[in-house]
C-alpha atoms as a PDB file:
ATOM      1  CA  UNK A   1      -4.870  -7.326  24.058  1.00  0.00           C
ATOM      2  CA  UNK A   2      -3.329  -5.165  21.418  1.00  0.00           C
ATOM      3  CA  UNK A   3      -1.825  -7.860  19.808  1.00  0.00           C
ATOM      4  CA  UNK A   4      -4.403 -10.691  20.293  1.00  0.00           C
ATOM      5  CA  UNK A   5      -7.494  -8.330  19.221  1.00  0.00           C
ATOM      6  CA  UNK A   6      -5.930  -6.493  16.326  1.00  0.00           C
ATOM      7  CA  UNK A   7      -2.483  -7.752  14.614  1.00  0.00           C
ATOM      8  CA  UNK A   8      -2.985 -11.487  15.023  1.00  0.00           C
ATOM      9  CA  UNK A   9      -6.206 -11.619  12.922  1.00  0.00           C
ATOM     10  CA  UNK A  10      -4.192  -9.923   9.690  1.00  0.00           C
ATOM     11  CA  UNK A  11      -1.372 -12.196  10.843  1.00  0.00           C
ATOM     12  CA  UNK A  12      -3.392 -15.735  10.793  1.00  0.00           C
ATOM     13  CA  UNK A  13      -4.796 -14.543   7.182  1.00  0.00           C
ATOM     14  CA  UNK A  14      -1.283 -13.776   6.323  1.00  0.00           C
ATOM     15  CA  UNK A  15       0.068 -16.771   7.691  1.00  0.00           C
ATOM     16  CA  UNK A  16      -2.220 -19.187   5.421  1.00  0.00           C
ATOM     17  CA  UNK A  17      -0.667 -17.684   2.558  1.00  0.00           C
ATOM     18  CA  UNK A  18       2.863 -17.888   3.788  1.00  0.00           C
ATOM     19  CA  UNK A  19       2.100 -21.335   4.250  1.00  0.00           C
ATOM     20  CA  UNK A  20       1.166 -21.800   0.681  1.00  0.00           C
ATOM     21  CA  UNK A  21       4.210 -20.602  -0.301  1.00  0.00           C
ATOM     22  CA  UNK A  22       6.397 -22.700   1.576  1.00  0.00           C
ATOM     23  CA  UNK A  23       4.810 -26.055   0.856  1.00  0.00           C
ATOM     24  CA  UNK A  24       3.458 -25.130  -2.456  1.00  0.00           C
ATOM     25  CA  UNK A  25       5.882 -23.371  -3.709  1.00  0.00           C
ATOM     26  CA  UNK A  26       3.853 -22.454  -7.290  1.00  0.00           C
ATOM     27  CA  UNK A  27       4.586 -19.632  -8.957  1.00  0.00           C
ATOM     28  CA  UNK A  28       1.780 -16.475  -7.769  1.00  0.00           C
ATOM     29  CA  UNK A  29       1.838 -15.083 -10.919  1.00  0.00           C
ATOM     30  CA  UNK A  30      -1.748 -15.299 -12.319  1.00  0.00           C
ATOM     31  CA  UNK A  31      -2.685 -14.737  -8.730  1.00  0.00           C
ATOM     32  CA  UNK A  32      -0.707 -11.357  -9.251  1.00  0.00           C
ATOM     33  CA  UNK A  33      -2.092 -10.524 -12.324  1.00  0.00           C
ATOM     34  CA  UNK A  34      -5.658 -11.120 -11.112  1.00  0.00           C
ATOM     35  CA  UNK A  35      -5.322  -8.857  -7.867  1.00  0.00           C
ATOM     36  CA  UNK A  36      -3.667  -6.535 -10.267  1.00  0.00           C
ATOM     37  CA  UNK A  37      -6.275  -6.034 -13.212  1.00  0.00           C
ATOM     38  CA  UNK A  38      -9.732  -7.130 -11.542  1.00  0.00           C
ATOM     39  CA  UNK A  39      -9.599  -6.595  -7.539  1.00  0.00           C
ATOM     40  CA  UNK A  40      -7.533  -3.737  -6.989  1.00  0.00           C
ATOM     41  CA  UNK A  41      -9.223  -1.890  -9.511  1.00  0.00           C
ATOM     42  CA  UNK A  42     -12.885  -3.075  -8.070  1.00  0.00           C
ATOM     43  CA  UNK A  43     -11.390  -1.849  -4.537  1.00  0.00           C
ATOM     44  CA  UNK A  44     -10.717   1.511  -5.914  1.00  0.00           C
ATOM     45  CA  UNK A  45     -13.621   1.842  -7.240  1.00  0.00           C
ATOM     46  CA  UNK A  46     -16.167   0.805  -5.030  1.00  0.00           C
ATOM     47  CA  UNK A  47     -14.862   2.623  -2.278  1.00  0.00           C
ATOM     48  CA  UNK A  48     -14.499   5.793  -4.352  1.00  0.00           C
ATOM     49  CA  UNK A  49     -18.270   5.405  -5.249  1.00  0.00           C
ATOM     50  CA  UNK A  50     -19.471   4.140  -2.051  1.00  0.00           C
ATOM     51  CA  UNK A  51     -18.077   5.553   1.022  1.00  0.00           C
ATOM     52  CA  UNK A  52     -19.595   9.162   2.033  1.00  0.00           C
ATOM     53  CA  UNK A  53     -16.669  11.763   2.681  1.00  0.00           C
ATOM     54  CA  UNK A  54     -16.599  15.295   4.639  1.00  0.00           C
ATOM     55  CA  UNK A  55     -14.767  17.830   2.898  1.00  0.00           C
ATOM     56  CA  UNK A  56     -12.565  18.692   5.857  1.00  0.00           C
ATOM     57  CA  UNK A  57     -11.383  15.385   6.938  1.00  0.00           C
ATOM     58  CA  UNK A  58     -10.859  14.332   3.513  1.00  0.00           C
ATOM     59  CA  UNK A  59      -8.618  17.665   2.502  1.00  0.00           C
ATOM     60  CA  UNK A  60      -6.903  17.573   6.019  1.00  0.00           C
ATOM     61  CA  UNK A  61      -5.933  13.656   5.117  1.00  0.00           C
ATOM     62  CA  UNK A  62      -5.125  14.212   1.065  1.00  0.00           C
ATOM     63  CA  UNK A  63      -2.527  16.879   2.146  1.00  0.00           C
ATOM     64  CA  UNK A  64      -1.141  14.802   5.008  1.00  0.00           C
ATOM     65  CA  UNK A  65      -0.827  11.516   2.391  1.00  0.00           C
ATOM     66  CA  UNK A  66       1.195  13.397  -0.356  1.00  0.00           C
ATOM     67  CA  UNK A  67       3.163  15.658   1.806  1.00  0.00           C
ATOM     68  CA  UNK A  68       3.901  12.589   3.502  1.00  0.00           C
ATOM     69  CA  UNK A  69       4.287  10.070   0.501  1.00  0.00           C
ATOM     70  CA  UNK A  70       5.953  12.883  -1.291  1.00  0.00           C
ATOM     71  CA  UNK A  71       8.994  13.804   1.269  1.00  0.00           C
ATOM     72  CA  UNK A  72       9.323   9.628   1.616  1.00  0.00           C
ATOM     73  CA  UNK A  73       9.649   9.501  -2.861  1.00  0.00           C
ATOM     74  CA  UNK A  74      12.200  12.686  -2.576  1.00  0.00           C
ATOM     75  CA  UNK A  75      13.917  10.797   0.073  1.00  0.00           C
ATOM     76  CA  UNK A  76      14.505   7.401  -1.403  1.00  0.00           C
ATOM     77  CA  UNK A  77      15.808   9.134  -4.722  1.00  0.00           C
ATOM     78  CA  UNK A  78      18.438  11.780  -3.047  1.00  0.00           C
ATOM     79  CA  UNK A  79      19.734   8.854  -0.898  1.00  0.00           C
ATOM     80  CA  UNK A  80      19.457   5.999  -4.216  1.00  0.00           C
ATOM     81  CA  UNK A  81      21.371   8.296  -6.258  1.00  0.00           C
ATOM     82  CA  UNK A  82      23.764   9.404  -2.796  1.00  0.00           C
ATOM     83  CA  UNK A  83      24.694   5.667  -2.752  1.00  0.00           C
ATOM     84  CA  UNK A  84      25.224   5.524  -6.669  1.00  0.00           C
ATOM     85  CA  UNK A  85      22.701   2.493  -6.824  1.00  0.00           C
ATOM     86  CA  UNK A  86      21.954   1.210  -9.959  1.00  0.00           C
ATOM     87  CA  UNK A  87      18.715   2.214 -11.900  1.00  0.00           C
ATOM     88  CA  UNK A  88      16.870  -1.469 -11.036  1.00  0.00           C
ATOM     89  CA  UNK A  89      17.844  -1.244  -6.998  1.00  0.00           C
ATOM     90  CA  UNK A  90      17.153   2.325  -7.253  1.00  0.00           C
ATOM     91  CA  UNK A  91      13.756   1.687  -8.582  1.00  0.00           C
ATOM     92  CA  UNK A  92      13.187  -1.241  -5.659  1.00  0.00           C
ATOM     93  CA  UNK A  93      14.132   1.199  -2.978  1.00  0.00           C
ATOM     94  CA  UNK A  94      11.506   4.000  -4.177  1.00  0.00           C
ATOM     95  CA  UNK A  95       9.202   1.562  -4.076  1.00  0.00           C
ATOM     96  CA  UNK A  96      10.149  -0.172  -0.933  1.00  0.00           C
ATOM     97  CA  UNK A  97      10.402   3.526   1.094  1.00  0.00           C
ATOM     98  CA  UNK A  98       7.345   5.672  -0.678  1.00  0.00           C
ATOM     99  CA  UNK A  99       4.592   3.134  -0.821  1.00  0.00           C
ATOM    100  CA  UNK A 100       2.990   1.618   2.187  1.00  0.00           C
ATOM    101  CA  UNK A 101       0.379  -1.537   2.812  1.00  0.00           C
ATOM    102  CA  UNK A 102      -2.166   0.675   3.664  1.00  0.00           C
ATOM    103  CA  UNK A 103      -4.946  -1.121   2.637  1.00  0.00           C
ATOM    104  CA  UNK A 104      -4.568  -4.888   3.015  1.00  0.00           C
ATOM    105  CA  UNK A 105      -2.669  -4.300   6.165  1.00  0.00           C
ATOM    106  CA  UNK A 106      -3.785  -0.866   7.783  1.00  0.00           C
ATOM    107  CA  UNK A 107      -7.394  -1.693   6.928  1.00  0.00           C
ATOM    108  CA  UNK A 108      -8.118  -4.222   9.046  1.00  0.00           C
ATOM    109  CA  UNK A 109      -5.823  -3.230  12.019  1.00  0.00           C
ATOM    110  CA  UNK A 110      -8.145   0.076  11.983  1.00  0.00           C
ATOM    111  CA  UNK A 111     -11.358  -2.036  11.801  1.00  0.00           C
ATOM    112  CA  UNK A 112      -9.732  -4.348  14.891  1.00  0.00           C
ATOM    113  CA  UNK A 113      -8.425  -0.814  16.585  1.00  0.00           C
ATOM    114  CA  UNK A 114     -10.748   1.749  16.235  1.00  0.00           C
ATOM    115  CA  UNK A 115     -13.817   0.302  15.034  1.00  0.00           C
ATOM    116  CA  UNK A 116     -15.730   1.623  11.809  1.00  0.00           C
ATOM    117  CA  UNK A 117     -15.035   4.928  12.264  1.00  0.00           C
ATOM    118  CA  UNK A 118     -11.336   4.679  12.065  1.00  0.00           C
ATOM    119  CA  UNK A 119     -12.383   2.603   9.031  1.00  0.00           C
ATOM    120  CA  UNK A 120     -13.733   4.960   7.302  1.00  0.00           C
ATOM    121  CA  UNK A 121     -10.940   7.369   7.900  1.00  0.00           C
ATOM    122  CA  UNK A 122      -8.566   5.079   6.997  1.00  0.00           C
ATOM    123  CA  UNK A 123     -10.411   4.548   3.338  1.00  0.00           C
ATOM    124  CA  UNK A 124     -10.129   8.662   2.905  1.00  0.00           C
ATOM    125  CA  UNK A 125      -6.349   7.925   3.391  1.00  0.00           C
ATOM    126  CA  UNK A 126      -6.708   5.082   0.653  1.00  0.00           C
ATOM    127  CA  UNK A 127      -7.981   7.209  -2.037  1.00  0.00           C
ATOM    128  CA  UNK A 128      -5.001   9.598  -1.515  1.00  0.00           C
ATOM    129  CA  UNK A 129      -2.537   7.008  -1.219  1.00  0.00           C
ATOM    130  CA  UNK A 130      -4.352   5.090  -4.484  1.00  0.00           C
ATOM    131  CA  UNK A 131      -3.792   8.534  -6.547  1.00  0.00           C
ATOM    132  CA  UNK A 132      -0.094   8.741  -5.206  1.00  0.00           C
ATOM    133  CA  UNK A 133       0.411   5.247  -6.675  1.00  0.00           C
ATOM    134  CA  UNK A 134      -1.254   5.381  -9.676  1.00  0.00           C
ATOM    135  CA  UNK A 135       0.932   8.722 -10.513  1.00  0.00           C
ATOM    136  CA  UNK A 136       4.246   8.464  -8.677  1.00  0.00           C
ATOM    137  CA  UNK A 137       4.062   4.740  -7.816  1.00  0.00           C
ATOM    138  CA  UNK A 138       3.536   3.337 -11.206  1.00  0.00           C
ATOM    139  CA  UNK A 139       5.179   6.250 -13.072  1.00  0.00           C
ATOM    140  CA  UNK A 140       8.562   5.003 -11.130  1.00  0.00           C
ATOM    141  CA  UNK A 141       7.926   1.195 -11.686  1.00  0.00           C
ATOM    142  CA  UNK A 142       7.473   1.923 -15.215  1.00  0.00           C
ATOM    143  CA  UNK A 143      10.129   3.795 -16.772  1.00  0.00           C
ATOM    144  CA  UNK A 144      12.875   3.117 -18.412  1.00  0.00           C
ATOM    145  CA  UNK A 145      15.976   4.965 -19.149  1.00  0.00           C
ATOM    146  CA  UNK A 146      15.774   6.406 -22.590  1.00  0.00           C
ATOM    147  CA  UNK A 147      11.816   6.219 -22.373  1.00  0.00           C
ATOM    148  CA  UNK A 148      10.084   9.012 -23.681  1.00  0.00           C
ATOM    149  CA  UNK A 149       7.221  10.925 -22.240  1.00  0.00           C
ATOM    150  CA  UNK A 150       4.522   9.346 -24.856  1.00  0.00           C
ATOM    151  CA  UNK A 151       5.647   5.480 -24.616  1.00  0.00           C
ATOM    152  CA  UNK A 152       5.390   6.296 -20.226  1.00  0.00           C
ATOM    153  CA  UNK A 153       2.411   7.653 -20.227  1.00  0.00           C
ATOM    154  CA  UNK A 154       1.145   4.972 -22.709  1.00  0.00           C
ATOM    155  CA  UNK A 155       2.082   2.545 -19.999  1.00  0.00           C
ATOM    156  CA  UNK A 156       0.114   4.446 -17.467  1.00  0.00           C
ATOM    157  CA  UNK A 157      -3.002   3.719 -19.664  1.00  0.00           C
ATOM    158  CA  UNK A 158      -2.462   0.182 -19.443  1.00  0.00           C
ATOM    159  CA  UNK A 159      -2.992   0.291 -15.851  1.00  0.00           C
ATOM    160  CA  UNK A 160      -6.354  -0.503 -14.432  1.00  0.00           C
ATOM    161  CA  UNK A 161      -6.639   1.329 -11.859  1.00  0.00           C
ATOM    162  CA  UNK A 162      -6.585   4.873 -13.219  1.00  0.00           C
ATOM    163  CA  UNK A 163     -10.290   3.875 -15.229  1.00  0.00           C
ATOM    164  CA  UNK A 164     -11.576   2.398 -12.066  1.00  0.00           C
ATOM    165  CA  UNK A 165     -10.030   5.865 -10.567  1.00  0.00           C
ATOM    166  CA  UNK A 166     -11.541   8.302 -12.806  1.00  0.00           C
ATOM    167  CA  UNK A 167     -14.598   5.850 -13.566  1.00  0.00           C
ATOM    168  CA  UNK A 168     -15.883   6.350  -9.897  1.00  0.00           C
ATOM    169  CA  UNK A 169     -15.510   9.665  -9.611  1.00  0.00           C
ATOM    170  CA  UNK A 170     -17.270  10.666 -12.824  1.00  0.00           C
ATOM    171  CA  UNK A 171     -20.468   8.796 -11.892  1.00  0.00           C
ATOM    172  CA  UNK A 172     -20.072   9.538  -8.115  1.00  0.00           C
ATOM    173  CA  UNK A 173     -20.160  13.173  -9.387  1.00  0.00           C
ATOM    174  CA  UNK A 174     -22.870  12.762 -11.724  1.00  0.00           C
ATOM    175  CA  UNK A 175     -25.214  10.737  -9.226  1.00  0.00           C
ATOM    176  CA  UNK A 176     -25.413   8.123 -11.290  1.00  0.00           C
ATOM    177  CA  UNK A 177     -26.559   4.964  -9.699  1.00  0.00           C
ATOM    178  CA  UNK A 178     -24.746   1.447 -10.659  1.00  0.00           C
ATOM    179  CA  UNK A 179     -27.621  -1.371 -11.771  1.00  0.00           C
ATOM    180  CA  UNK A 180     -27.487  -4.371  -9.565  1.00  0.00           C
ATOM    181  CA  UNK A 181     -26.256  -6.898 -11.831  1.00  0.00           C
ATOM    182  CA  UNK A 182     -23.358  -4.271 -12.255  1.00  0.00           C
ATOM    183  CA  UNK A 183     -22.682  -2.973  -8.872  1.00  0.00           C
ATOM    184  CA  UNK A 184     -23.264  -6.438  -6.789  1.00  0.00           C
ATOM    185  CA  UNK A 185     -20.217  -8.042  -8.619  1.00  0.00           C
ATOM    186  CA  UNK A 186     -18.142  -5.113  -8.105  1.00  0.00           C
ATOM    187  CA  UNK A 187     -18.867  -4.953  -4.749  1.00  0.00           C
ATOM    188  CA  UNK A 188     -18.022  -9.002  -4.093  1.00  0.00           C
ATOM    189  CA  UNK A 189     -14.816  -8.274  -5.892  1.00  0.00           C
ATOM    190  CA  UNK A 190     -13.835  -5.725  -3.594  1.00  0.00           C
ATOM    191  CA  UNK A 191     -14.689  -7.364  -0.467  1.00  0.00           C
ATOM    192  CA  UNK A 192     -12.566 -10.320  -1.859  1.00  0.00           C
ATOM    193  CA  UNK A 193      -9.653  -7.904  -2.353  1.00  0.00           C
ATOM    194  CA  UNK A 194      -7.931  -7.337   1.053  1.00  0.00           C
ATOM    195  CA  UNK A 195      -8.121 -10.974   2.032  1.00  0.00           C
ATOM    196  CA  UNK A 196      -6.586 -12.259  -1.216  1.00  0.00           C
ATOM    197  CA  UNK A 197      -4.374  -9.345  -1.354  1.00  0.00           C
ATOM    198  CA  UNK A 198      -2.951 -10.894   2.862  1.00  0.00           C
ATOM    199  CA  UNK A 199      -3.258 -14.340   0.757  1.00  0.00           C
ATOM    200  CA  UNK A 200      -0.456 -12.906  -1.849  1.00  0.00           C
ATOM    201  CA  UNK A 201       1.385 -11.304   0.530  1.00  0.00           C
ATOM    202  CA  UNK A 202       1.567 -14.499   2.648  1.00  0.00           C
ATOM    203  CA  UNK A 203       2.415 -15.993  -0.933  1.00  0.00           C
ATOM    204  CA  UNK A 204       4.875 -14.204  -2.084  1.00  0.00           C
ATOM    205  CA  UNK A 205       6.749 -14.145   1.568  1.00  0.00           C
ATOM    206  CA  UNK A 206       6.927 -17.912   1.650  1.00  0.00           C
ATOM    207  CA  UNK A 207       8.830 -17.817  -1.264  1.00  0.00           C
ATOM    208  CA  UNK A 208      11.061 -14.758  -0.201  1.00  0.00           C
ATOM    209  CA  UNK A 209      14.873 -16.372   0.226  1.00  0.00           C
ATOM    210  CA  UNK A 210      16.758 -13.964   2.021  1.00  0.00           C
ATOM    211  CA  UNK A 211      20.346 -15.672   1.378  1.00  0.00           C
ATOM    212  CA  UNK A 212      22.674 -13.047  -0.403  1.00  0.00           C
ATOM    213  CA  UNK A 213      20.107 -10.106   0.180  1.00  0.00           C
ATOM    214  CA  UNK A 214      20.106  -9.148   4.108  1.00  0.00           C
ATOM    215  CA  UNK A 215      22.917  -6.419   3.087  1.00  0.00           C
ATOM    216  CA  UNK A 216      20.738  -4.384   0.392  1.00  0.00           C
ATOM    217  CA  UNK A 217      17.369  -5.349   2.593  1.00  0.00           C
ATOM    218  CA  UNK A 218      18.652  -4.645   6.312  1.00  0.00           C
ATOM    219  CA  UNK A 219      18.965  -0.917   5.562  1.00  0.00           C
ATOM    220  CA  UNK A 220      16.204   0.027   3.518  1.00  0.00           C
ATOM    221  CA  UNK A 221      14.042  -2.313   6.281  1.00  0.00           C
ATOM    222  CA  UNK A 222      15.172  -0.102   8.919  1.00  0.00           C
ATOM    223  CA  UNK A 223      14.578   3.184   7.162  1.00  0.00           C
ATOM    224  CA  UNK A 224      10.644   1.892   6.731  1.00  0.00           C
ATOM    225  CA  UNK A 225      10.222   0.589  10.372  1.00  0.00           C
ATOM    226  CA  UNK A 226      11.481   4.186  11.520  1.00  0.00           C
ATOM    227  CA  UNK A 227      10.868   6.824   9.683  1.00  0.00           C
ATOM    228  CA  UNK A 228       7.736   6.889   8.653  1.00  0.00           C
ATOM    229  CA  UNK A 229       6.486   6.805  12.089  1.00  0.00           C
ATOM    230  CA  UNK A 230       8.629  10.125  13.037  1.00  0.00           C
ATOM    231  CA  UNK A 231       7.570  11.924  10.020  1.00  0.00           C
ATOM    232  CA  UNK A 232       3.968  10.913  10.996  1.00  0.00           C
ATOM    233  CA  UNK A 233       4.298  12.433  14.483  1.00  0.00           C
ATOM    234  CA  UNK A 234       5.963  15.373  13.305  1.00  0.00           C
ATOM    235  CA  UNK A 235       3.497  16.102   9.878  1.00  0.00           C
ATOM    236  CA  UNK A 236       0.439  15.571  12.031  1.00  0.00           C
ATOM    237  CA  UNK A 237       1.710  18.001  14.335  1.00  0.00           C
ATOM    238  CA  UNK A 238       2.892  20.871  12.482  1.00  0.00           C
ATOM    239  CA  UNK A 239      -0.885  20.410  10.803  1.00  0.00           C
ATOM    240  CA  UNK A 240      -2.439  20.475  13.567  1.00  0.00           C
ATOM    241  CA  UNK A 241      -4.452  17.279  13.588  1.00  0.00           C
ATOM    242  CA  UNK A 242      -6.340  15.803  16.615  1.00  0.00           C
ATOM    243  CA  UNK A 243      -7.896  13.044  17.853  1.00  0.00           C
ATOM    244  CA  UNK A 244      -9.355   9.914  15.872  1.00  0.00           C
ATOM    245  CA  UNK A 245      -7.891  11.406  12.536  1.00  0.00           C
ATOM    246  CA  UNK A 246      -4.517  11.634  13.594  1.00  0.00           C
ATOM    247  CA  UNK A 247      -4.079   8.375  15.351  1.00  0.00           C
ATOM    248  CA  UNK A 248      -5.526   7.033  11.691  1.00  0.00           C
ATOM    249  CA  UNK A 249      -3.145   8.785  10.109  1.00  0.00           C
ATOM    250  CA  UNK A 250       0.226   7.494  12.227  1.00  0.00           C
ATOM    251  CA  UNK A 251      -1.140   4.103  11.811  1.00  0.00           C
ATOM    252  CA  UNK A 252      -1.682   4.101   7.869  1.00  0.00           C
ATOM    253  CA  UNK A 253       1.927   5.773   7.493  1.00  0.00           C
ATOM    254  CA  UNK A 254       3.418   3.052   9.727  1.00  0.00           C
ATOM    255  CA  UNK A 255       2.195  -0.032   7.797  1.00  0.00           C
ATOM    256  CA  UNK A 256       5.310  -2.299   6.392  1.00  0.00           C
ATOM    257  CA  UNK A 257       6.089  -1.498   2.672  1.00  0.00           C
ATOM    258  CA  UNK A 258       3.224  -2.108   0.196  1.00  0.00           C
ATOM    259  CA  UNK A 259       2.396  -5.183  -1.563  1.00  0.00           C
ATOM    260  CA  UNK A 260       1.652  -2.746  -4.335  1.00  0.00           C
ATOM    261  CA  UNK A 261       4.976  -2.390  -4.252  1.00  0.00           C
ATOM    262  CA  UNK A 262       5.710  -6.128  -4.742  1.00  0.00           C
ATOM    263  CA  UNK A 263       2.951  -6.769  -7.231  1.00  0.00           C
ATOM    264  CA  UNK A 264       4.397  -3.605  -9.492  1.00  0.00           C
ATOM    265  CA  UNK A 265       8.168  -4.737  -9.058  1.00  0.00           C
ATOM    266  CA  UNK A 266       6.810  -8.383 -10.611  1.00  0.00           C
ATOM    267  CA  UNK A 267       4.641  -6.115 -13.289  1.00  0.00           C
ATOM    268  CA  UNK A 268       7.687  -4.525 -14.385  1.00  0.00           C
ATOM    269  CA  UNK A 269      10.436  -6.748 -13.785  1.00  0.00           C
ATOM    270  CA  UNK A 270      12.353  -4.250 -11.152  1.00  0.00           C
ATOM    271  CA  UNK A 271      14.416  -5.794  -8.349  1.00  0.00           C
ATOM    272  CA  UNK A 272      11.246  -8.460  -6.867  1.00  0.00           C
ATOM    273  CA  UNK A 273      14.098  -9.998  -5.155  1.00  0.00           C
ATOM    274  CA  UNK A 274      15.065  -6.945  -3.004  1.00  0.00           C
ATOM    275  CA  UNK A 275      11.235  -5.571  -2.610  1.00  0.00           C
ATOM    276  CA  UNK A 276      10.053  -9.050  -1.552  1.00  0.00           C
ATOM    277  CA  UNK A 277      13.045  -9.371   0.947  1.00  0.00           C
ATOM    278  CA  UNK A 278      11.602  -5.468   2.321  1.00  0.00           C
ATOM    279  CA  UNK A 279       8.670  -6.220   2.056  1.00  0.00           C
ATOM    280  CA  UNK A 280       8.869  -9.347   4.542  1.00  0.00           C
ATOM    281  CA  UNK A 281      11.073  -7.815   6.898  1.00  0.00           C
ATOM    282  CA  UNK A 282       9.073  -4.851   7.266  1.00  0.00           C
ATOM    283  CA  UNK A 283       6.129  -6.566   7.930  1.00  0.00           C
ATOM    284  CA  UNK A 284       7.511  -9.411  10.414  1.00  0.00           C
ATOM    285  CA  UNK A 285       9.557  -5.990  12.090  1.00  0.00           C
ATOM    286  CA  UNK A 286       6.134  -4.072  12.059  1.00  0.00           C
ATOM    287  CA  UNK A 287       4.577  -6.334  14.173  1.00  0.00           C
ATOM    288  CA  UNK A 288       6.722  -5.016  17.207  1.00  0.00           C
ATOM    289  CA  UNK A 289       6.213  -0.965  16.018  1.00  0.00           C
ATOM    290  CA  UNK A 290       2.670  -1.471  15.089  1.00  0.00           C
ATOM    291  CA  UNK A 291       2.069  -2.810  18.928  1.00  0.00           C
ATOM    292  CA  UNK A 292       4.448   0.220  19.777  1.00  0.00           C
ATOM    293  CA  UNK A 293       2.169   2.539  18.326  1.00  0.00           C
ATOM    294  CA  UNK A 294      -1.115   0.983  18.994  1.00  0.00           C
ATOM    295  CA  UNK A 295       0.108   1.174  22.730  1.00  0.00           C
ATOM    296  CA  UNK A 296       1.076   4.868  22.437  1.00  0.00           C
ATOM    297  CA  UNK A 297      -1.806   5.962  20.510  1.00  0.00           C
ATOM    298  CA  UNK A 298      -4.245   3.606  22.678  1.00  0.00           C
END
């Protein structure tokens, strides 16, 4: 029932777009480029502005997400630079290991699992993750070696998502309410962003050819399907948190590697190839852990 009720759904959407790819076989970019510049960034912020919060779930979950996403980051760079990989592979595997589908994915297998409630929770993790990835995510995907400070942080500012970030919260925190004509197409957009975000995913796995990369993507495929979930356990533990929150919590740090991850490795030209390969292999593996843990946490 696990599997019929709550992973096939996000698999069937998923599967349309892998279908695309196969028989298609077009180039996603503008796809890519509109889930990058318009959705994601009306996702961010209409679930910033939208969605009430308590202060005590949310602090409990931003702690968990960037302890979490944090000891994942130092992770892939001690063992990147432990394997002397170069800087573009290096940059794939940070990716790959510190950013998770948390929202295209874990969103609707919390819906399926746990109802609204564990919706809602799962949007608090969201926002956390969203910061991570806007700071560490895109910071990584953008640099360059012999890039100074100014020109990185001047390709920060080209990235959506930090207005729709900071955008939100200023008029959430001023009470300001959106006008209608505004606030209706922002909403539609962001509705229309986890469905077309499965749609690229399916996409851009269609297209994946794993020939010649099973060596660099086995590993770094294994290292997502397992420890994430341990860490999970273990972080949730030592915190000390219970019940619908922490089961939540497991889930959204168990998802397969992020399509954020895929969509900034095509933004900035670093290693699609490998992240693509991870990023399908993660998420055809995570259907088997995901049951795993949906079983266990049940």
């Amino acid at each position: 029932m696990v599997f019929l009720n709550v992973l096939l759904p996000v698999l069937l959407i998923a599967g349309g777009g892998f279908l695309v790819g196969r028989l298609v076989n077009r180039d996603p970019a503008i796809l890519t480029k509109l889930v990058f510049y318009i959705l994601t960034p009306s996702l961010i912020f209409h679930v910033l502005y939208t969605r009430p919060v308590s202060g005590g779930e949310l602090s409990e979950t931003l702690l968990f997400v960037f302890v979490f996403h944090g000891i994942l980051f130092g992770l892939a760079h001690l063992a990147s630079r432990g394997l002397k990989l170069d800087r573009e592979t290096r940059t794939a595997t940070v990716l790959t290991l510190s950013l998770s589908n948390t929202g295209n994915y874990g969103l609707p297998i919390l819906l399926f699992a746990f109802g609204e409630k564990g919706f809602g929770l799962g949007l608090l993790y969201i926002l956390g993750h969203m910061a991570f990835q806007i700071t560490f995510g895109v910071g990584t995907a953008a640099w360059r070696k012999g890039m100074s400070i100014g020109r990185l942080l001047l390709n920060l500012l080209k990235v959506p998502w930090i207005y729709a970030f900071a955008l939100a919260l200023l008029l959430r925190g001023a009470g300001a309410e959106l006008p209608i004509p505004i606030g209706r197409p922002i909403e539609l957009l962001a509705q229309a962003a986890i469905p077309v975000q499965l749609l690229l995913l399916g996409i851009q796995l269609g297209q994946v050819r794993l020939r010649g990369l099973l060596r660099e993507a086995l590993p770094l495929t294994a290292a997502k399907l397992v420890i994430p979930p341990l860490l999970a356990f273990g972080l949730t533990a030592a915190f000390g948190i219970h019940g619908l929150l922490r089961s939540v919590l497991i889930v959204e740090a168990s998802t397969p590697a992020a399509v954020n991850a895929l969509i900034l490795s095509l933004q900035y030209d670093r290693r699609p190839d490998l992240v693509s390969s991870v990023v399908f292999l993660t998420t055809v593996g995570n259907i088997a852990t995901m049951w795993l843990l949906l079983t266990l946490l049940g």
